[in-house]
N, C-alpha and C. Protein backbone atom coordinates (compact mmCIF):
# COMPACT_ATOMS: atom_id res chain seq x y z
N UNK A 1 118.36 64.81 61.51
CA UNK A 1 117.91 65.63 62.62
C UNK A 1 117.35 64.70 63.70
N UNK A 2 118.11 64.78 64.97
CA UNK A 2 117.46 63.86 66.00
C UNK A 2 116.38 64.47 66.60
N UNK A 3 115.36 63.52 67.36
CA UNK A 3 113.98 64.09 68.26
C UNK A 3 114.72 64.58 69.33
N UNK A 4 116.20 64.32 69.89
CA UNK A 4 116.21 64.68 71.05
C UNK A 4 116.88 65.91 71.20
N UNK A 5 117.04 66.66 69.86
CA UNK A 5 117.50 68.12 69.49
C UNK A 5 116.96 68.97 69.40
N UNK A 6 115.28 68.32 68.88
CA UNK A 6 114.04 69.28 69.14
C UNK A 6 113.35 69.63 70.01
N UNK A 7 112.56 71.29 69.69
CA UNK A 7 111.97 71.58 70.98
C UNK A 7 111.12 70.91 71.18
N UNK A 8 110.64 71.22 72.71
CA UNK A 8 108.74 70.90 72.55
C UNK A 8 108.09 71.07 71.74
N UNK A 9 106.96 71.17 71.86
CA UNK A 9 105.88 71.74 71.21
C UNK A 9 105.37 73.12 72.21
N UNK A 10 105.19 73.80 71.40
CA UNK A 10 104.61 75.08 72.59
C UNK A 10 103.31 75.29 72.96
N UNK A 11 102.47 74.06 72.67
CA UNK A 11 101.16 73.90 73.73
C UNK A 11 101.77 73.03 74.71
N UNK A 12 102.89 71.61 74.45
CA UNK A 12 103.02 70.93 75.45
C UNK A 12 103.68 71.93 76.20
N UNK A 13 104.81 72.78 76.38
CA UNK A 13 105.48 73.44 77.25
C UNK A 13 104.78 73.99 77.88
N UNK A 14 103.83 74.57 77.44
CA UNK A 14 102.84 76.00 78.11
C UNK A 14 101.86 75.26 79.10
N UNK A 15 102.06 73.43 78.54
CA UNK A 15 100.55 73.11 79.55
C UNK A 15 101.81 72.31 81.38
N UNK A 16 102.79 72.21 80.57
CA UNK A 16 103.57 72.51 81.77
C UNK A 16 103.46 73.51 83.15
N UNK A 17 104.07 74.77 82.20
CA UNK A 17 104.28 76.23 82.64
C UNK A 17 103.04 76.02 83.67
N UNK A 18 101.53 75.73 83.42
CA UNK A 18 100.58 75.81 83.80
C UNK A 18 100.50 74.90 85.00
N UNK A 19 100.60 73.70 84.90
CA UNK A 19 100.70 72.93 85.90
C UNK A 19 101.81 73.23 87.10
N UNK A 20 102.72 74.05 86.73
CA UNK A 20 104.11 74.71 87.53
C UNK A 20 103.42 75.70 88.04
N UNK A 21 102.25 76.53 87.68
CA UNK A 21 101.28 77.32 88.20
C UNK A 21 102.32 78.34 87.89
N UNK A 22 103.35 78.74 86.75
CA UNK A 22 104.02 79.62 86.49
C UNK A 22 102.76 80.84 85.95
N UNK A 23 104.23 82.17 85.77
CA UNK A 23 102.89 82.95 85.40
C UNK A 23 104.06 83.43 83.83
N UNK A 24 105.00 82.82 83.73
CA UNK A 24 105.43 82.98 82.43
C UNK A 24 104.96 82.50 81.36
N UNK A 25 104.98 82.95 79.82
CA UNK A 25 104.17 82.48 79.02
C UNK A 25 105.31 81.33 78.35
N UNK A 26 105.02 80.03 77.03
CA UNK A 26 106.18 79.23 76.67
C UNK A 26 106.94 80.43 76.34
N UNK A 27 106.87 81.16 75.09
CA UNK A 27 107.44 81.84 74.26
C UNK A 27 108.72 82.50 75.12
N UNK A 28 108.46 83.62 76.10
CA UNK A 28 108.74 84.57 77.20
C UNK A 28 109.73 83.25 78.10
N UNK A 29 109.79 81.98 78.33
CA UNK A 29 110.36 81.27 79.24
C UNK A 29 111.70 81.04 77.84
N UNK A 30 111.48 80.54 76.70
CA UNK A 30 112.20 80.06 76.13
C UNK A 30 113.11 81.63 75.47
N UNK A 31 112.58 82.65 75.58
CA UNK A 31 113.12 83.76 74.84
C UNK A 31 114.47 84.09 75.95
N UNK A 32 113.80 84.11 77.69
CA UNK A 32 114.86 84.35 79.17
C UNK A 32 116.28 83.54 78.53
N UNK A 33 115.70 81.66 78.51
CA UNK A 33 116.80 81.11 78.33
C UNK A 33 118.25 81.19 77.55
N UNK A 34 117.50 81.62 76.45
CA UNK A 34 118.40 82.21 75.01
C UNK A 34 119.62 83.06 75.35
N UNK A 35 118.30 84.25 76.30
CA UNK A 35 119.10 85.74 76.43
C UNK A 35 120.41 85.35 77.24
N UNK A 36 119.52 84.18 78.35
CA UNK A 36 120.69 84.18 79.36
C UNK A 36 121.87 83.20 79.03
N UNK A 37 121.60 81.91 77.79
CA UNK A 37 122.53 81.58 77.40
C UNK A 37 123.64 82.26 76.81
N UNK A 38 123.03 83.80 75.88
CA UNK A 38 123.86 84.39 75.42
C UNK A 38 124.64 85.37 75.78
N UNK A 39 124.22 85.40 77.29
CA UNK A 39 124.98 86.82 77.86
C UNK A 39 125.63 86.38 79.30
N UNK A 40 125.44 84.61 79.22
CA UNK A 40 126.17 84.23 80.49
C UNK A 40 127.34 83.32 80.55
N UNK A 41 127.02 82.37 79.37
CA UNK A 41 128.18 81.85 78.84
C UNK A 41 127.93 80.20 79.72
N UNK A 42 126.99 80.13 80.26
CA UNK A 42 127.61 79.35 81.24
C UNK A 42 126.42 78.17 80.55
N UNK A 43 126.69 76.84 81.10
CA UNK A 43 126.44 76.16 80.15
C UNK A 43 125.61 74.90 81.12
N UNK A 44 125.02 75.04 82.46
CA UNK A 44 123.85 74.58 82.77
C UNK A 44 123.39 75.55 84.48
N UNK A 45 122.43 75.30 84.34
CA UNK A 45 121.60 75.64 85.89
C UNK A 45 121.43 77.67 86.10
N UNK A 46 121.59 78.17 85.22
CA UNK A 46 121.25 79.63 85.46
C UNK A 46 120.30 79.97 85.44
N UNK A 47 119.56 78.70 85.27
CA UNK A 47 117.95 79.21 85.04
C UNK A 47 117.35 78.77 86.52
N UNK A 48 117.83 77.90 87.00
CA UNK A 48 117.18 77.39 88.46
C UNK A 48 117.06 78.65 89.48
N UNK A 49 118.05 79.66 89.34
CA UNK A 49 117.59 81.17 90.58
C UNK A 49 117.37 82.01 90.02
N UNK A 50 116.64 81.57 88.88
CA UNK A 50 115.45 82.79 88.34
C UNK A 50 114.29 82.37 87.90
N UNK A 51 113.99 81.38 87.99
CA UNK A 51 112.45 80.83 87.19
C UNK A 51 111.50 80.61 88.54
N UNK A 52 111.69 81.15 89.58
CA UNK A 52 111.26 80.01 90.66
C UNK A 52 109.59 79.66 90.55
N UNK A 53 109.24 78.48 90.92
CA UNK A 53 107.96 78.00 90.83
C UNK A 53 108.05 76.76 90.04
N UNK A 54 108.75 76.70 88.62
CA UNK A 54 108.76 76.07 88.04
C UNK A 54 109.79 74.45 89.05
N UNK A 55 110.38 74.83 90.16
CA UNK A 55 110.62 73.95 90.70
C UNK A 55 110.05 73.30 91.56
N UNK A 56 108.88 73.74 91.86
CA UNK A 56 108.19 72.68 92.88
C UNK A 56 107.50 72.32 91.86
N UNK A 57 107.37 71.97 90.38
CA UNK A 57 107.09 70.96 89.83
C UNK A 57 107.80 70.18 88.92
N UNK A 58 108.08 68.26 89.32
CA UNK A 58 109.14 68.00 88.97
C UNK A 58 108.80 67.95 87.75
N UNK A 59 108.27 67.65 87.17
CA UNK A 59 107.82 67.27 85.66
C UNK A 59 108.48 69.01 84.87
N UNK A 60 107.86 69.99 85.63
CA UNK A 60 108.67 71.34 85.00
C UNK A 60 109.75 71.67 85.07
N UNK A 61 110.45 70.80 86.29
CA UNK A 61 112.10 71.10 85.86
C UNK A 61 112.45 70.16 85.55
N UNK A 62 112.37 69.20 84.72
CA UNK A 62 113.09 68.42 83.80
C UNK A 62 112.44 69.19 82.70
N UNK A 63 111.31 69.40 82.10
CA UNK A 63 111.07 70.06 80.50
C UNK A 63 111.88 71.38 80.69
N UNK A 64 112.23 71.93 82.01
CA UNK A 64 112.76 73.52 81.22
C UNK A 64 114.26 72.88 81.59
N UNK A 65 114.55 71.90 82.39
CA UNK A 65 116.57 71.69 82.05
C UNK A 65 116.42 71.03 80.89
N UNK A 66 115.90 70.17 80.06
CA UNK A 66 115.71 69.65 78.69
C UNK A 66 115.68 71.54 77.50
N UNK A 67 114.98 72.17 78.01
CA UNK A 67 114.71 72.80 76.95
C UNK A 67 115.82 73.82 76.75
N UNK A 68 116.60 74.20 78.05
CA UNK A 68 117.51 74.75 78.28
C UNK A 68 118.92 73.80 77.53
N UNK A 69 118.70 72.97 78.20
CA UNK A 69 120.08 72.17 77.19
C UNK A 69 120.08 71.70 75.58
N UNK A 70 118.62 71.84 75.43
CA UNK A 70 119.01 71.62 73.74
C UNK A 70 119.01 73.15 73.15
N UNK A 71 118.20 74.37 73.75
CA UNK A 71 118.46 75.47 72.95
C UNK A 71 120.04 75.39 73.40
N UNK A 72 120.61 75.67 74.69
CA UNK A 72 122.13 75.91 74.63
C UNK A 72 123.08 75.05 73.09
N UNK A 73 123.13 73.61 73.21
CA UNK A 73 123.40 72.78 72.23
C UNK A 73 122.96 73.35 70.67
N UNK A 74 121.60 74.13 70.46
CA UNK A 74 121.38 74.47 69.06
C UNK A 74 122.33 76.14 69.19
N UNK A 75 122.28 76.55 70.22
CA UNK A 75 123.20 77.92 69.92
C UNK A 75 124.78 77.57 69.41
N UNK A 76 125.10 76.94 70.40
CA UNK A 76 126.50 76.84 70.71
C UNK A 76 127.37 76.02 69.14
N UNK A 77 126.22 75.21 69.31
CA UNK A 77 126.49 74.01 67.80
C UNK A 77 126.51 74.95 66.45
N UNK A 78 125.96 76.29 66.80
CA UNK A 78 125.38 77.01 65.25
C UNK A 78 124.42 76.53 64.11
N UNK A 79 123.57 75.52 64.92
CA UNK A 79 122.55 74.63 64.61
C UNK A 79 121.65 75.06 63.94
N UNK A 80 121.59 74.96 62.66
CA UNK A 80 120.19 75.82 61.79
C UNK A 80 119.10 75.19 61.84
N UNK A 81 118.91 74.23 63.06
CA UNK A 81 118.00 73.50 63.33
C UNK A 81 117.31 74.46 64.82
N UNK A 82 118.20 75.47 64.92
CA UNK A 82 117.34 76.35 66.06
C UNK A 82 116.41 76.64 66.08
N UNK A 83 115.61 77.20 66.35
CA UNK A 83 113.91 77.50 66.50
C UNK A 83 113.63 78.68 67.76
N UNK A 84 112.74 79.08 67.80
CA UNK A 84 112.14 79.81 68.70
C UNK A 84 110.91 79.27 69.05
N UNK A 85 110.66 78.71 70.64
CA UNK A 85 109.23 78.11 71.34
C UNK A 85 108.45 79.41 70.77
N UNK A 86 107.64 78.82 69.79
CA UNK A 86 106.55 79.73 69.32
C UNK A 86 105.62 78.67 68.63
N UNK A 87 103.82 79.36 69.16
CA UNK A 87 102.75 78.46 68.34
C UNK A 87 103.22 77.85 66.71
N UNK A 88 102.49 77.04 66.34
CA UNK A 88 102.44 76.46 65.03
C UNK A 88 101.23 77.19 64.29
N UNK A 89 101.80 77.33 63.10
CA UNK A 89 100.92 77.96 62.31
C UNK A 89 99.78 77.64 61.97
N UNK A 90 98.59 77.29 62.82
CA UNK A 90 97.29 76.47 62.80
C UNK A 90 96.92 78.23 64.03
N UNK A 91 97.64 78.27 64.79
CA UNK A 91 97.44 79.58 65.38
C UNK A 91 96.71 80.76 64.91
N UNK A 92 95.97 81.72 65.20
CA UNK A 92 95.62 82.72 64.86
C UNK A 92 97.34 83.65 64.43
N UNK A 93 96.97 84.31 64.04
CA UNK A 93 98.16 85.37 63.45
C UNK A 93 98.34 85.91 64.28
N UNK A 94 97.55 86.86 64.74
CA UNK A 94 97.45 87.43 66.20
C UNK A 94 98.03 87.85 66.87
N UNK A 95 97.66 86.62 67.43
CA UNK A 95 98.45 85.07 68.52
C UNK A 95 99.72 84.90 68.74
N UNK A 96 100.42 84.42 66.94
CA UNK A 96 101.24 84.21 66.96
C UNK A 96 102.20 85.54 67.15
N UNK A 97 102.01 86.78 66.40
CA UNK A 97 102.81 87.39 66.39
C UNK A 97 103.15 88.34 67.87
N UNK A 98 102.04 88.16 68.77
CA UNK A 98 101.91 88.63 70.01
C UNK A 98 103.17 87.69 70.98
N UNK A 99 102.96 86.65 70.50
CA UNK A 99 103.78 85.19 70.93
C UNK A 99 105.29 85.55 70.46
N UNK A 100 105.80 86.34 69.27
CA UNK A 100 106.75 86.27 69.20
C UNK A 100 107.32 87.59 69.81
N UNK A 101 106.52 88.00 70.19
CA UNK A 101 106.94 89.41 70.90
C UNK A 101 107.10 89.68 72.31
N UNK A 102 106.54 88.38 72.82
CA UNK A 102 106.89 88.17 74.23
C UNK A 102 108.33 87.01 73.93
N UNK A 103 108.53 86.25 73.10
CA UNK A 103 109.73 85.47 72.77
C UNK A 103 110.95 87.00 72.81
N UNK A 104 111.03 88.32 72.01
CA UNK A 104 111.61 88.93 72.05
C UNK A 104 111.57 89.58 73.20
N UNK A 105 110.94 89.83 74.07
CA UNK A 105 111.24 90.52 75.74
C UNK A 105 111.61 89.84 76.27
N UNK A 106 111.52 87.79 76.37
CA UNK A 106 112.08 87.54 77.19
C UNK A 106 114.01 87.38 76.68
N UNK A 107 114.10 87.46 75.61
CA UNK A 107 115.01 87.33 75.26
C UNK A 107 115.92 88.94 75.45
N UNK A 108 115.27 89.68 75.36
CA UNK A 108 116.20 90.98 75.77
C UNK A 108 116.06 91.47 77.27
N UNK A 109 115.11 90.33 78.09
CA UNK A 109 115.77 90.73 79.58
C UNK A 109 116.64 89.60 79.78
N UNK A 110 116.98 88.62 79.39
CA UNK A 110 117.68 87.53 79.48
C UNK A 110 118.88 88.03 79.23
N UNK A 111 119.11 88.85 77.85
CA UNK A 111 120.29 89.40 77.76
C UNK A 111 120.82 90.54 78.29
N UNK A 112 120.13 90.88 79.23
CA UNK A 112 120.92 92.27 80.14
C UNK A 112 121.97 92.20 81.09
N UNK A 113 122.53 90.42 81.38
CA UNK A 113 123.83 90.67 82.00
C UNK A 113 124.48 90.51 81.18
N UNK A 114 124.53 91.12 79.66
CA UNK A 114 125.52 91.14 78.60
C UNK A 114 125.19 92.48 78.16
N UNK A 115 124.70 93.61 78.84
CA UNK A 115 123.78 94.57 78.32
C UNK A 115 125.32 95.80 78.48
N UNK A 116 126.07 95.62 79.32
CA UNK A 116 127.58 97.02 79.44
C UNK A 116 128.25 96.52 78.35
N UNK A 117 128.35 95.21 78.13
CA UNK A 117 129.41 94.17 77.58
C UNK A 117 129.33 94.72 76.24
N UNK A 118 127.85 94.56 75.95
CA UNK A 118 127.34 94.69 74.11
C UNK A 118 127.57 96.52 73.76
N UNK A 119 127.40 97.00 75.09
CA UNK A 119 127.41 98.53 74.41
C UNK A 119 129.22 99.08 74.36
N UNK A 120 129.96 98.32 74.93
CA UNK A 120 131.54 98.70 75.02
C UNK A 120 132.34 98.02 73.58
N UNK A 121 132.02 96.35 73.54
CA UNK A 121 132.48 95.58 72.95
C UNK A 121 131.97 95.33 71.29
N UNK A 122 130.61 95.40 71.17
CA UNK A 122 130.57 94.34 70.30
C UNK A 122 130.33 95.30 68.88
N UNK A 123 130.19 94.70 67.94
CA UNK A 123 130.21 95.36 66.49
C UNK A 123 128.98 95.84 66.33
N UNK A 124 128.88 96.61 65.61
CA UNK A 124 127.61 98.05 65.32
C UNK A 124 126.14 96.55 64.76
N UNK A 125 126.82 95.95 63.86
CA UNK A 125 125.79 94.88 63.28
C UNK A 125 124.97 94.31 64.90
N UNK A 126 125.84 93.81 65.58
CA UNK A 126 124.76 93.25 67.01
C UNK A 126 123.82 94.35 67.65
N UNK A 127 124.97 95.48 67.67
CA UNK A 127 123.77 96.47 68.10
C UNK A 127 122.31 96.41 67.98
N UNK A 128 122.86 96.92 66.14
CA UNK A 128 121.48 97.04 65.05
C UNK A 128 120.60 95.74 65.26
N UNK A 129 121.09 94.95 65.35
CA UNK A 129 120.11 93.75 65.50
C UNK A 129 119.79 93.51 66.72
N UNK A 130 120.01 93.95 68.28
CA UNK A 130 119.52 94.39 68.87
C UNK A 130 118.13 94.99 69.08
N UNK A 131 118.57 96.57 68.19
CA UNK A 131 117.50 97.39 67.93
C UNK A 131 116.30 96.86 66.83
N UNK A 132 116.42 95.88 66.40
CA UNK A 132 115.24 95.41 65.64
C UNK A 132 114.40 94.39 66.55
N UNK A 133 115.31 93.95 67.01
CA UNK A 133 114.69 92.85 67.93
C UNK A 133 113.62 93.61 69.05
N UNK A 134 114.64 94.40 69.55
CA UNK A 134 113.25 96.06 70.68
C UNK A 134 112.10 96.00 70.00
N UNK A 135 112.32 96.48 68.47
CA UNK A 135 110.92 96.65 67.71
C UNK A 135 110.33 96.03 67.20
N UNK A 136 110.73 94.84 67.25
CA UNK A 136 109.42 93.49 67.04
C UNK A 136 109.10 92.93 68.34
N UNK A 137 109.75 93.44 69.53
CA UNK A 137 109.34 93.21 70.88
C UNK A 137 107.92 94.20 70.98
N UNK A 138 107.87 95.06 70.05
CA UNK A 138 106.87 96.11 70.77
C UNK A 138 105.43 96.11 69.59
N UNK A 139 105.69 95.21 68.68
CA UNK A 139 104.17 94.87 67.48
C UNK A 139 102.99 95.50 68.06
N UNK A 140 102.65 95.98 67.22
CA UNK A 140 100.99 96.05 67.49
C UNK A 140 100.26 95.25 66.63
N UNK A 141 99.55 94.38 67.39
CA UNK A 141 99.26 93.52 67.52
C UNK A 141 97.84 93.61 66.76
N UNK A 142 97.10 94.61 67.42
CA UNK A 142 95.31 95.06 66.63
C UNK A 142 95.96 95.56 65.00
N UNK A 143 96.93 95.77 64.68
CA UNK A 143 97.25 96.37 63.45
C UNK A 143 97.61 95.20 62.38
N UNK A 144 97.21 94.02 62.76
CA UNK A 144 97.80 92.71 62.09
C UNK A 144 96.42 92.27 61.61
N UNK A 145 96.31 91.86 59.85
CA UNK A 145 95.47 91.05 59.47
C UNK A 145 95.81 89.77 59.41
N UNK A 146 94.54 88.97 59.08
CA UNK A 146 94.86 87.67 58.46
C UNK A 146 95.15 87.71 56.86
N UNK A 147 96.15 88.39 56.78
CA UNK A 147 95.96 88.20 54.83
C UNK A 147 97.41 87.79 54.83
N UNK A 148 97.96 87.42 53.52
CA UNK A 148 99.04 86.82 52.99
C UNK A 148 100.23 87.78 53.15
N UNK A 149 99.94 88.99 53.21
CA UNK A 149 101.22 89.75 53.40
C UNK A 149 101.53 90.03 54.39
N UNK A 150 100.77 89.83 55.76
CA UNK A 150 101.01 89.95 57.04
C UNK A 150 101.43 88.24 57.46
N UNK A 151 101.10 87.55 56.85
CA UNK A 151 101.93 86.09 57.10
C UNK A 151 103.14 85.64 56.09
N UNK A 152 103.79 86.39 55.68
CA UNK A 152 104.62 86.28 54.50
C UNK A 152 105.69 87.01 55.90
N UNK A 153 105.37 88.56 56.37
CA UNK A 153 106.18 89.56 57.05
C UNK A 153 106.41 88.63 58.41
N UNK A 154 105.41 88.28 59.24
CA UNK A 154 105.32 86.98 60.22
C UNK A 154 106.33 85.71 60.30
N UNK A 155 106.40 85.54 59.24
CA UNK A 155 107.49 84.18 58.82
C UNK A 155 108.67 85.13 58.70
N UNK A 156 109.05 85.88 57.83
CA UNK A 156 110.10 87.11 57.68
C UNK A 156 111.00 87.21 59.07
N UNK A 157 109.91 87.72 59.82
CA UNK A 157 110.40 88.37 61.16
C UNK A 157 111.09 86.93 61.90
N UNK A 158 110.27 86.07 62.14
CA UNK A 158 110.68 84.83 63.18
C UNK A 158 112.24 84.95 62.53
N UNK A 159 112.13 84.31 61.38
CA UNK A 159 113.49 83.63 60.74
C UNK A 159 114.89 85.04 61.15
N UNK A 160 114.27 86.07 61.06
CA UNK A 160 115.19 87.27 61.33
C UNK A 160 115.74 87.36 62.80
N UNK A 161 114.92 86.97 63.52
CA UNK A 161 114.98 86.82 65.00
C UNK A 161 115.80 85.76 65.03
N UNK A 162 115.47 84.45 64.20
CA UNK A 162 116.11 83.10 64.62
C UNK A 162 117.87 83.26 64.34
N UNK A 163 117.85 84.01 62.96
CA UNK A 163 119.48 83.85 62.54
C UNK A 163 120.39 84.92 63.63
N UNK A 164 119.39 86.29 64.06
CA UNK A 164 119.88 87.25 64.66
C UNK A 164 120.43 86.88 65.85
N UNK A 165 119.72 85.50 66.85
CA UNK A 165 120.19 85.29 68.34
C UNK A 165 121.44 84.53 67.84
N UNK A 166 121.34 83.41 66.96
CA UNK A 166 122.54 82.81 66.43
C UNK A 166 124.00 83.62 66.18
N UNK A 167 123.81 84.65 65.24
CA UNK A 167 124.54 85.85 64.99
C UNK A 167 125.15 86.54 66.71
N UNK A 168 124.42 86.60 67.74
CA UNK A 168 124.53 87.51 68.65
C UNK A 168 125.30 86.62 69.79
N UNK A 169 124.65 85.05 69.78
CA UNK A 169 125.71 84.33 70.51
C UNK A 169 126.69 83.85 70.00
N UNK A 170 127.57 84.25 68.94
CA UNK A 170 128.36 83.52 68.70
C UNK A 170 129.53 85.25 68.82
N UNK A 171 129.12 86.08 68.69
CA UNK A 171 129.48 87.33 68.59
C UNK A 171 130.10 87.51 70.15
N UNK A 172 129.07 87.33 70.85
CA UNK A 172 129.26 87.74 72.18
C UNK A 172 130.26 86.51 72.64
N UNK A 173 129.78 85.39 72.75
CA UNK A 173 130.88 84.30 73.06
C UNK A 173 132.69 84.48 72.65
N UNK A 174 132.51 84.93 71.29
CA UNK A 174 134.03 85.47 70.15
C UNK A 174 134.23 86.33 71.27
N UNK A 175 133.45 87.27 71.15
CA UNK A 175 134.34 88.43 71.92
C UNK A 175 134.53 88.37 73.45
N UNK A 176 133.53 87.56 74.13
CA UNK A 176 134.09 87.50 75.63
C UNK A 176 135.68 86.17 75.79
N UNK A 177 135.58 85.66 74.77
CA UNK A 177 136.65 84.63 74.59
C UNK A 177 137.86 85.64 73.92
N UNK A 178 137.59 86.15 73.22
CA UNK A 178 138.59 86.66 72.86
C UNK A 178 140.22 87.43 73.51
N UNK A 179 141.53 87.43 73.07
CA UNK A 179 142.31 87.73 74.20
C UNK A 179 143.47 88.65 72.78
N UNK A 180 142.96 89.88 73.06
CA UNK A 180 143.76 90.41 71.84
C UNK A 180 145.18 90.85 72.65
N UNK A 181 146.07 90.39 71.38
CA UNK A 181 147.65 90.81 71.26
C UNK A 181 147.97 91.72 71.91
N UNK A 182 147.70 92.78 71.42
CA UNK A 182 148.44 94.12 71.59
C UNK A 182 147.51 95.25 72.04
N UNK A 183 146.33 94.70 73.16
CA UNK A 183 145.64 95.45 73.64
C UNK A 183 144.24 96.45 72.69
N UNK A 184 144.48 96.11 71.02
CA UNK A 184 143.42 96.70 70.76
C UNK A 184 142.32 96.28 70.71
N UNK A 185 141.26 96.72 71.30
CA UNK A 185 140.07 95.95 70.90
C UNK A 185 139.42 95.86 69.48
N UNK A 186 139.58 96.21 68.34
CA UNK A 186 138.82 96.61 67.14
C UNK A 186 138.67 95.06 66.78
N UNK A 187 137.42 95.05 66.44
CA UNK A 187 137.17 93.89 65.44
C UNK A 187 137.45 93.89 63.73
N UNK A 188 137.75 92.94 63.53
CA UNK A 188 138.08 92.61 61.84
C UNK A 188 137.22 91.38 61.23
């Protein structure tokens, strides 16, 4: 596993974000990128006319074209070395799971120029995993302890999220690539 495949760290990103005087959180910046890797296809700079701020600081647009090109590279590669910019588990629970729930909004507004595409095209499974992803976008958050079964479900969820965007860009990519024979669309 190379260092230059891995993410940040998501205090270093966030103390970025901050110095960019952004008002996005890490999680929420890295969740956009995902969405929009997965619903745009395109394979650098889609993030430059939508993040704005983060460019009048140079130091922030090299960490978000870095962070953008290795998540693209861990999607595209089918890299089980993917990750989601989310705290390290030294974090409050909280925290974290609040953190992964802004990772899931930014990732399902990221994916809304794939949003006609997914409801015409794609298989019932992306849907559904879709719809789980909505509802770990929406946690309640005061309803979370610190005990072992709420960090057992915590780890659960990330990894579900992690295989699910993997699952969803490679789905969406298949099928916008795709060029069927004889006009049917059905998947097999």
């Amino acid at each position: 596993m190379s260092t230059e495949s891995l993410l940040p760290s998501y205090t270093e990103f966030s103390k970025v974000l901050q110095k960019s005087k952004s008002n996005f959180q890490a999680a929420q910046v890295h969740g956009l990128l995902c969405g929009w890797i997965c619903s745009t296809h395109e394979t650098e700079n889609v993030w430059e006319k939508r993040l704005p701020g983060i460019k009048t600081y140079p130091q922030g647009l090299e960490a978000l074209k870095r962070l953008y090109e290795i998540s693209y590279h861990q999607l595209s590669e089918f890299s089980f070395e993917f990750s989601l910019l989310l705290p390290d588990d030294r974090t409050d629970l909280k925290t974290r799971a609040e953190t992964l729930g802004l990772w899931c909004q930014g990732f399902l507004t990221g994916l809304e120029n794939a949003s006609q595409f997914i409801k015409l095209h794609s298989p019932e499974d992306v849907k559904e995993a879709l719809k789980d992803i909505i509802e770990i976008a929406k946690v309640d958050y005061d309803a979370i302890t610190a005990n072992d079964e709420d960090e057992t479900a915590y780890f659960e969820l990330v990894e579900y999220v992690r295989l699910t965007v993997l699952m969803i860009f490679h789905e969406l990519n298949s099928q916008a690539t795709a060029k069927p024979s004889n006009g049917n669309h059905s998947i097999h």
